[in-house]
PDB file of N, CA and C in Angstrom:
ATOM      1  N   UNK A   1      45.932  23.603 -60.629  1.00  0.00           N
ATOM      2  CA  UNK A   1      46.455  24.402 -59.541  1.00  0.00           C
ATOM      3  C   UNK A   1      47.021  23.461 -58.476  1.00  0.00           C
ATOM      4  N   UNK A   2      48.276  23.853 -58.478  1.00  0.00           N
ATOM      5  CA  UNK A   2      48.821  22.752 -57.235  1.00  0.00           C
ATOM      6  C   UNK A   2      47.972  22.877 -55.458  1.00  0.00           C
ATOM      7  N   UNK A   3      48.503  21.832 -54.693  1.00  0.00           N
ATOM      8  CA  UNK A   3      47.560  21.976 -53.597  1.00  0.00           C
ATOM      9  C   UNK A   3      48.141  23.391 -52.676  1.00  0.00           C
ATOM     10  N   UNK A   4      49.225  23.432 -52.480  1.00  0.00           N
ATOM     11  CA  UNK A   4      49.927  24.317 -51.700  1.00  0.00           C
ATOM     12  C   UNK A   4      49.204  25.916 -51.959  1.00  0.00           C
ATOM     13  N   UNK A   5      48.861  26.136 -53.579  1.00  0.00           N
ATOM     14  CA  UNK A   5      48.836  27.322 -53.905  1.00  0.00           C
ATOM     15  C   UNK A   5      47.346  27.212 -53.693  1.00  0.00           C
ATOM     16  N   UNK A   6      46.117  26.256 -53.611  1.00  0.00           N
ATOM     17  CA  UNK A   6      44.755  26.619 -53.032  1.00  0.00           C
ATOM     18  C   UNK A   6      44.931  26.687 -51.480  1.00  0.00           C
ATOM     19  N   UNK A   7      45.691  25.802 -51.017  1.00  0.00           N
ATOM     20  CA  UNK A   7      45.938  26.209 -49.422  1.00  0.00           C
ATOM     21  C   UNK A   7      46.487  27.882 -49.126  1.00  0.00           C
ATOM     22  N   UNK A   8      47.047  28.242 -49.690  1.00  0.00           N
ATOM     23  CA  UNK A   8      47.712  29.772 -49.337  1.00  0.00           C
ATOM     24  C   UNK A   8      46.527  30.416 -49.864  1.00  0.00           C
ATOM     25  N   UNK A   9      46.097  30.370 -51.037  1.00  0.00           N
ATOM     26  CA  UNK A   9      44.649  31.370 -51.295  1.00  0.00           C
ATOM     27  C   UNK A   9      43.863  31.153 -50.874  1.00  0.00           C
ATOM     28  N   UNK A  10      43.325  30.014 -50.136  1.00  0.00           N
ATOM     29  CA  UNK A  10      41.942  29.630 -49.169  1.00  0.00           C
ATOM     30  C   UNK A  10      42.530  30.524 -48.112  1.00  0.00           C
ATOM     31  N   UNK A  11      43.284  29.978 -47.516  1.00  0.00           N
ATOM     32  CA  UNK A  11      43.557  30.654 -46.534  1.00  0.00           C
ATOM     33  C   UNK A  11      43.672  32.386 -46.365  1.00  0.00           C
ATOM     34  N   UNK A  12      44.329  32.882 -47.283  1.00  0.00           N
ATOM     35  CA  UNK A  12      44.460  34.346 -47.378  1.00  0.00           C
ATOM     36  C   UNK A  12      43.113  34.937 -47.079  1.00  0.00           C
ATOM     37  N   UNK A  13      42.146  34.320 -47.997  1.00  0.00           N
ATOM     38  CA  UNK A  13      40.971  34.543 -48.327  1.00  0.00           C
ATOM     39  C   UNK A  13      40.189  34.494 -46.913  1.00  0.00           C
ATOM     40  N   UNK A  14      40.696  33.479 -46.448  1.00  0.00           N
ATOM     41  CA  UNK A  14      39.345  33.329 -44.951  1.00  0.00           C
ATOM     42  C   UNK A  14      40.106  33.864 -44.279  1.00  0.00           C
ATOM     43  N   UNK A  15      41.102  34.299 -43.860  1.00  0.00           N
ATOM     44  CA  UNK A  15      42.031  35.388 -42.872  1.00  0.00           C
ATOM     45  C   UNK A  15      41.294  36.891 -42.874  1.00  0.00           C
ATOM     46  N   UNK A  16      41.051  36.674 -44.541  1.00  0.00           N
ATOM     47  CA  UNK A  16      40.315  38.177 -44.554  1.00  0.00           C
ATOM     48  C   UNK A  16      38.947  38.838 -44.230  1.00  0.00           C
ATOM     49  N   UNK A  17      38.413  37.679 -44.920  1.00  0.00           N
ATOM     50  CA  UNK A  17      36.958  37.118 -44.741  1.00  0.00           C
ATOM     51  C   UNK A  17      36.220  37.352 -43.320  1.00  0.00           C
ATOM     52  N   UNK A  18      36.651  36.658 -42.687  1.00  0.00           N
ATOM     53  CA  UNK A  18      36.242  36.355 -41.554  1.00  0.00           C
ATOM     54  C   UNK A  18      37.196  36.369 -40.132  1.00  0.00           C
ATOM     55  N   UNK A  19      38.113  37.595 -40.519  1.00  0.00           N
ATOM     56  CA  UNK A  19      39.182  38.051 -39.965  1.00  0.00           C
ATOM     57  C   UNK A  19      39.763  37.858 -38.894  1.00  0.00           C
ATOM     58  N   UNK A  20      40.735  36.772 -39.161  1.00  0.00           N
ATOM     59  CA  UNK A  20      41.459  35.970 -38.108  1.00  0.00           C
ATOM     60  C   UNK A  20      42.728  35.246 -38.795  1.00  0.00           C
ATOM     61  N   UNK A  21      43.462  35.148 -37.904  1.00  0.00           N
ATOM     62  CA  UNK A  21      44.894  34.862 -37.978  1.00  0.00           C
ATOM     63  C   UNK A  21      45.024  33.375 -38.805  1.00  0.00           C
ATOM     64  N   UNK A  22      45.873  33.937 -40.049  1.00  0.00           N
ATOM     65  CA  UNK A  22      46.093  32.598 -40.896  1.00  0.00           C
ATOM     66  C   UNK A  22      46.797  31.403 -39.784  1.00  0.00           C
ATOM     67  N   UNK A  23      47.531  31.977 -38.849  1.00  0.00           N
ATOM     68  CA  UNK A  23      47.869  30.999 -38.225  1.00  0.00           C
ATOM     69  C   UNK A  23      46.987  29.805 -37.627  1.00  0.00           C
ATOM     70  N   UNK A  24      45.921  30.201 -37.367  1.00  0.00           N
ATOM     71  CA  UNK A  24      45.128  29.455 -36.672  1.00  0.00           C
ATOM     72  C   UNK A  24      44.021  28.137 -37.546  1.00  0.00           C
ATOM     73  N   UNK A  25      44.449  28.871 -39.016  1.00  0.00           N
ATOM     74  CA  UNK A  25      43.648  28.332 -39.799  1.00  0.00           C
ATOM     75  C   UNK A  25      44.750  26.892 -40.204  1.00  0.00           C
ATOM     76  N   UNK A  26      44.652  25.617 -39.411  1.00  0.00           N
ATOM     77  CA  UNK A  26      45.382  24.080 -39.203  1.00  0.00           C
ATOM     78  C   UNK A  26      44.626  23.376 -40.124  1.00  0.00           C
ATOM     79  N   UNK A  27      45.449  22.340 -41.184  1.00  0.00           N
ATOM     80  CA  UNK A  27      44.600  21.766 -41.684  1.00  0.00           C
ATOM     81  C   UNK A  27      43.499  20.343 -41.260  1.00  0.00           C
ATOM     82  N   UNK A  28      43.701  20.319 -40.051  1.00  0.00           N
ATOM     83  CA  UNK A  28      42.802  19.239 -39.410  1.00  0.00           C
ATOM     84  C   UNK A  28      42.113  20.350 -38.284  1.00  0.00           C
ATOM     85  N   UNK A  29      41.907  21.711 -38.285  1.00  0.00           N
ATOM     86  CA  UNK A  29      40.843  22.285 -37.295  1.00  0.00           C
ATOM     87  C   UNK A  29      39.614  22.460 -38.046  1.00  0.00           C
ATOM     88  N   UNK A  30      38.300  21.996 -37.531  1.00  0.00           N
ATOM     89  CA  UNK A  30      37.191  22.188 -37.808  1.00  0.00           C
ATOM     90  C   UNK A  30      36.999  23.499 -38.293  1.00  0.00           C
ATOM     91  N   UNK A  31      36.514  23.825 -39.753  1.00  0.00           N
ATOM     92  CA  UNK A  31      36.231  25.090 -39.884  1.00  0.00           C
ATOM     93  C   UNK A  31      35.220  26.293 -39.814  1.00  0.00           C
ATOM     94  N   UNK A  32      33.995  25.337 -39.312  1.00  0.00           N
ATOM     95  CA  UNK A  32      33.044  25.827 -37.981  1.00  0.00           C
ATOM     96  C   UNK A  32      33.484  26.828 -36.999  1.00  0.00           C
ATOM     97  N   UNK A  33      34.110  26.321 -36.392  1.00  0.00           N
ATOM     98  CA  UNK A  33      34.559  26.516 -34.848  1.00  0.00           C
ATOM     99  C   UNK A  33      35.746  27.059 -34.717  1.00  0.00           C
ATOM    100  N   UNK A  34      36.809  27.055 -35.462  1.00  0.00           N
ATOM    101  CA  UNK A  34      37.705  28.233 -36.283  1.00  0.00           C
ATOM    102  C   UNK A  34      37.080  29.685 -36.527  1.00  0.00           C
ATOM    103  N   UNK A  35      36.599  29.366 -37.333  1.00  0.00           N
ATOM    104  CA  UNK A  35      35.869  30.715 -38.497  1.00  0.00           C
ATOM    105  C   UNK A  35      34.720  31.158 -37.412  1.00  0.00           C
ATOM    106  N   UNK A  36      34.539  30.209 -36.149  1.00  0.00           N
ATOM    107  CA  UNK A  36      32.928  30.762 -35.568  1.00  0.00           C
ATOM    108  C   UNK A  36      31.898  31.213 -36.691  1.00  0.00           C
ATOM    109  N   UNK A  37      31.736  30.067 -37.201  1.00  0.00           N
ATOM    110  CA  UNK A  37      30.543  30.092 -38.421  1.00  0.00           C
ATOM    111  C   UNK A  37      29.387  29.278 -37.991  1.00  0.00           C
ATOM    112  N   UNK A  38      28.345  30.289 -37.906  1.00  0.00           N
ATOM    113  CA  UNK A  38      26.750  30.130 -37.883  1.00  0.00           C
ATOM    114  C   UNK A  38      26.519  29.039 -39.137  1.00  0.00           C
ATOM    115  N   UNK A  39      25.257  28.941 -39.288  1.00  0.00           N
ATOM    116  CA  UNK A  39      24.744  27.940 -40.624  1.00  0.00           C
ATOM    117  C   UNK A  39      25.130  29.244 -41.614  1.00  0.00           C
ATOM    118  N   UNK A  40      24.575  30.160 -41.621  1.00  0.00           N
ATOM    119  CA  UNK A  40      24.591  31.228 -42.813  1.00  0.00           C
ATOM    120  C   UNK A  40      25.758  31.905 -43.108  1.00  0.00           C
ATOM    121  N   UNK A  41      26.831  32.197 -41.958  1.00  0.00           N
ATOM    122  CA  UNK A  41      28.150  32.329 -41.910  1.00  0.00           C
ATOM    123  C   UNK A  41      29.116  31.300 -43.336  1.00  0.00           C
ATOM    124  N   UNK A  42      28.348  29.598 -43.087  1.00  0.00           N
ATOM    125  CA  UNK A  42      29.185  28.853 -43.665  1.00  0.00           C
ATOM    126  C   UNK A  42      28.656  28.679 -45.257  1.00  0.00           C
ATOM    127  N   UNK A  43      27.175  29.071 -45.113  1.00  0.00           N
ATOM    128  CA  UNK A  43      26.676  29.203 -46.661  1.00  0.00           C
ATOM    129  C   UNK A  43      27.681  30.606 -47.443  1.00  0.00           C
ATOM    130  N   UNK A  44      27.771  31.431 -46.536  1.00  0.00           N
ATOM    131  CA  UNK A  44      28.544  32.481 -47.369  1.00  0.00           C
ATOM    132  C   UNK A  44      30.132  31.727 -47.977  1.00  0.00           C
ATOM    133  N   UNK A  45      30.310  31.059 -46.864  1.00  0.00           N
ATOM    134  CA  UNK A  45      31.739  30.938 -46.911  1.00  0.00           C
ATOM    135  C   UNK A  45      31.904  29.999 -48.209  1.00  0.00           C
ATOM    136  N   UNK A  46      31.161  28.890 -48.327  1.00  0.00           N
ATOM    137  CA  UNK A  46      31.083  28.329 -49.418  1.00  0.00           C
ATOM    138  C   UNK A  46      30.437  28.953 -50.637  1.00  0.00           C
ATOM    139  N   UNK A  47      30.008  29.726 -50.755  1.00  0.00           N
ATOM    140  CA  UNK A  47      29.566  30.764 -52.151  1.00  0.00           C
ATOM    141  C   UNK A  47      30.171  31.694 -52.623  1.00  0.00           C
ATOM    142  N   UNK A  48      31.174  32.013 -51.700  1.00  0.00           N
ATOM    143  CA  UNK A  48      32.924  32.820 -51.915  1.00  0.00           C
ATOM    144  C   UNK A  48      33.594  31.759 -52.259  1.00  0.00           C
ATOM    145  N   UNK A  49      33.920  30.750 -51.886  1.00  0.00           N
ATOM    146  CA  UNK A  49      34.495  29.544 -52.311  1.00  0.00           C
ATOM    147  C   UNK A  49      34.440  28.942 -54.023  1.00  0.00           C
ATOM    148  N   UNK A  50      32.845  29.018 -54.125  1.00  0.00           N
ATOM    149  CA  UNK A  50      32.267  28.497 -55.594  1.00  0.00           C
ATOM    150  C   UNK A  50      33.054  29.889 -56.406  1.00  0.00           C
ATOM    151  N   UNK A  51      32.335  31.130 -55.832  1.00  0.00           N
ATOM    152  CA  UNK A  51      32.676  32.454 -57.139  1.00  0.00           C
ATOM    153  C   UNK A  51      34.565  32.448 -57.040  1.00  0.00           C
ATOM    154  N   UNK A  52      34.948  32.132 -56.155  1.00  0.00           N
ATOM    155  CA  UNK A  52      36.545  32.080 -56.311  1.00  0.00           C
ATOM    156  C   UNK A  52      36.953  31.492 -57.520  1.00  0.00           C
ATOM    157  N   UNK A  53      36.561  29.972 -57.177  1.00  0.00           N
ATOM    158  CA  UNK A  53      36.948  28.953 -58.073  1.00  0.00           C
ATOM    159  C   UNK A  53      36.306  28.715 -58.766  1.00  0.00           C
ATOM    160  N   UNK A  54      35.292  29.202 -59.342  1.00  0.00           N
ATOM    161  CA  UNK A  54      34.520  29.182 -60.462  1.00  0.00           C
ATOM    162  C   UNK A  54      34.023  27.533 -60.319  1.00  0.00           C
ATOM    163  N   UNK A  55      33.605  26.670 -59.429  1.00  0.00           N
ATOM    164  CA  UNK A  55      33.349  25.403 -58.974  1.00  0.00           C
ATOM    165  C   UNK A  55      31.635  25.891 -58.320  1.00  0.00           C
ATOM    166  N   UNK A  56      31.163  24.731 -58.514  1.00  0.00           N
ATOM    167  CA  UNK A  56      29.545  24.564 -57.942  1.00  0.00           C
ATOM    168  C   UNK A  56      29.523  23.460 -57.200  1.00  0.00           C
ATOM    169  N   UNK A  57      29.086  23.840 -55.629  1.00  0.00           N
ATOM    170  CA  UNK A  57      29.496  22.912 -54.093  1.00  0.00           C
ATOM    171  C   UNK A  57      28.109  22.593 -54.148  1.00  0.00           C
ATOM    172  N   UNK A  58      27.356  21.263 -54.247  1.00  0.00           N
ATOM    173  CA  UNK A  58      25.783  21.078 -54.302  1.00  0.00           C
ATOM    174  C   UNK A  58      25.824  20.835 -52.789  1.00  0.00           C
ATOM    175  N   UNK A  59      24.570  21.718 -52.160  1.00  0.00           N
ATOM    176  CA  UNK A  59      24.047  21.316 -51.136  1.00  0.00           C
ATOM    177  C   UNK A  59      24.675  19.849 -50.282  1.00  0.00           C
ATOM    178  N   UNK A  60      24.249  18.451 -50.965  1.00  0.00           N
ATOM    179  CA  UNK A  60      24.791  17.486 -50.552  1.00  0.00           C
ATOM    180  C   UNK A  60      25.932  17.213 -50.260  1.00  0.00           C
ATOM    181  N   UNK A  61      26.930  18.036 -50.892  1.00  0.00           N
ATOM    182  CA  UNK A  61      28.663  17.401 -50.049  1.00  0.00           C
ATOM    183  C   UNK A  61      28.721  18.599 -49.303  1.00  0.00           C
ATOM    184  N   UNK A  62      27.959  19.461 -48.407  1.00  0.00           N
ATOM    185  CA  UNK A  62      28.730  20.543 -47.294  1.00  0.00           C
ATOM    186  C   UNK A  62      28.760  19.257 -46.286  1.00  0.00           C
ATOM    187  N   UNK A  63      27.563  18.644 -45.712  1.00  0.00           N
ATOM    188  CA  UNK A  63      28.357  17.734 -44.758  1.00  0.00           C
ATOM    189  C   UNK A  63      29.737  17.084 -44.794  1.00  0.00           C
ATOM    190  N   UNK A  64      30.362  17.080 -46.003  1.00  0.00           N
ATOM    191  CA  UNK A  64      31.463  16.402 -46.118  1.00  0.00           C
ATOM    192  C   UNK A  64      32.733  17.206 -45.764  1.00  0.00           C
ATOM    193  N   UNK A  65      32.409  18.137 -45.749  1.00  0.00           N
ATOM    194  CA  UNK A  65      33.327  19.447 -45.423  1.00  0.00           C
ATOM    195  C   UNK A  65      33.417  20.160 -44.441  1.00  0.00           C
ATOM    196  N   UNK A  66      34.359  19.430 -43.126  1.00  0.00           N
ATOM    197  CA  UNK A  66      33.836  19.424 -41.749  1.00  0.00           C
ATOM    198  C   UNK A  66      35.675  20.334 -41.413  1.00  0.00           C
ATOM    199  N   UNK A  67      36.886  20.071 -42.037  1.00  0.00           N
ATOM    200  CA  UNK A  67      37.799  20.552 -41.442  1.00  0.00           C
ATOM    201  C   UNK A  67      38.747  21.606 -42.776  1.00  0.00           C
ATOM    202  N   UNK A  68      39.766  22.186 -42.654  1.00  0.00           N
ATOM    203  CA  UNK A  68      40.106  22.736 -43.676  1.00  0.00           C
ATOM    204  C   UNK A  68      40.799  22.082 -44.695  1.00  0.00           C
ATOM    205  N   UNK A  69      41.278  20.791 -44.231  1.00  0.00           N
ATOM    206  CA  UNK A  69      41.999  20.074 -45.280  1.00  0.00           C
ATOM    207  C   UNK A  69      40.822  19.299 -46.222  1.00  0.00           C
ATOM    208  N   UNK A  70      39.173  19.465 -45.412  1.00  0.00           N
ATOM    209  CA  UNK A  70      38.733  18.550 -46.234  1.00  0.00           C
ATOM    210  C   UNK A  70      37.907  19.606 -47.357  1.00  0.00           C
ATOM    211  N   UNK A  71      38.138  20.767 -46.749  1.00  0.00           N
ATOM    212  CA  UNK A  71      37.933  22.116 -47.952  1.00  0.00           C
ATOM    213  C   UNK A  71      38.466  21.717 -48.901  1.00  0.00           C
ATOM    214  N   UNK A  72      40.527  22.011 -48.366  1.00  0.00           N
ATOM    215  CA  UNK A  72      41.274  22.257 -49.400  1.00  0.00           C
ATOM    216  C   UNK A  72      41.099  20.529 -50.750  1.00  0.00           C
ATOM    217  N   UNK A  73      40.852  19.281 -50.161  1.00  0.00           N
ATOM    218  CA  UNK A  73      40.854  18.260 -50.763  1.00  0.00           C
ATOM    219  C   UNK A  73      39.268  18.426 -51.637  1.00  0.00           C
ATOM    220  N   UNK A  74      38.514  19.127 -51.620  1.00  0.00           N
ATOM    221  CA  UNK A  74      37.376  19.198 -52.192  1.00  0.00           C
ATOM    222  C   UNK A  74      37.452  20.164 -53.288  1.00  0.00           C
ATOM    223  N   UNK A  75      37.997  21.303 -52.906  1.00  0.00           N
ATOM    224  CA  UNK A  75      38.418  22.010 -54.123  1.00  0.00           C
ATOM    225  C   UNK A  75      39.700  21.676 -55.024  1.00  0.00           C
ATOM    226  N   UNK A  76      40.332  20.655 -54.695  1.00  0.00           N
ATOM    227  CA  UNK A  76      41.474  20.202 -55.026  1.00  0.00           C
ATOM    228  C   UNK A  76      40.868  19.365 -56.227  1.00  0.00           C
ATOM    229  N   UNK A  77      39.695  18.374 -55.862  1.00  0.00           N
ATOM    230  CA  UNK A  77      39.691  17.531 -56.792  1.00  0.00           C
ATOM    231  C   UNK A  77      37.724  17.993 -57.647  1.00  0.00           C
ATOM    232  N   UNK A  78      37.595  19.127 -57.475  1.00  0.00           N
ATOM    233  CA  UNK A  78      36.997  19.819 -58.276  1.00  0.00           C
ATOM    234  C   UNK A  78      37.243  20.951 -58.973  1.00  0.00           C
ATOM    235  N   UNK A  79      38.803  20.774 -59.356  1.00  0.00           N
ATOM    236  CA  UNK A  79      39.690  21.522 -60.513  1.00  0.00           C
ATOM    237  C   UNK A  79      39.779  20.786 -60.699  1.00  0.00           C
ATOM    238  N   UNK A  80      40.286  19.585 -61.116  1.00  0.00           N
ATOM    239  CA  UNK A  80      40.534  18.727 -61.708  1.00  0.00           C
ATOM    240  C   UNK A  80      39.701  17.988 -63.047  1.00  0.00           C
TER     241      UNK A  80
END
């Protein structure tokens, strides 16, 4: 899956999700503080993420996943 086309479906997806303007969703804005995601807010968000992409996010790399580009680069290179 090219990157452009997980960026437009992440995005669609959390526009809907957690209903707010794709515009706002930048790929260097924190997606915390974007999304106004609680701890349990962001466990959901990543378990919509896994059942999307049929991908398994272990506990240990959510710290790594602090802005949306470092979403989109995480699911990028776990299709792969």
């Amino acid at each position: 899956m090219a990157r452009e086309d997980i960026i437009a479906k992440v995005n669609e997806m959390l526009a809907e999700e957690f209903e707010v303007e794709q515009s706002t969703l930048l790929p260097d804005a924190k997606l915390k503080e974007t999304l106004n995601l609680d701890s349990l807010s962001f466990v959901d968000l990543i378990a919509l993420i896994q059942q999307t992409y049929d991908i398994n996010i272990p506990v240990e790399d959510l710290p790594k996943v602090k802005t949306f580009n470092d979403l989109y680069d995480y699911i990028e290179s776990r299709l792969k």
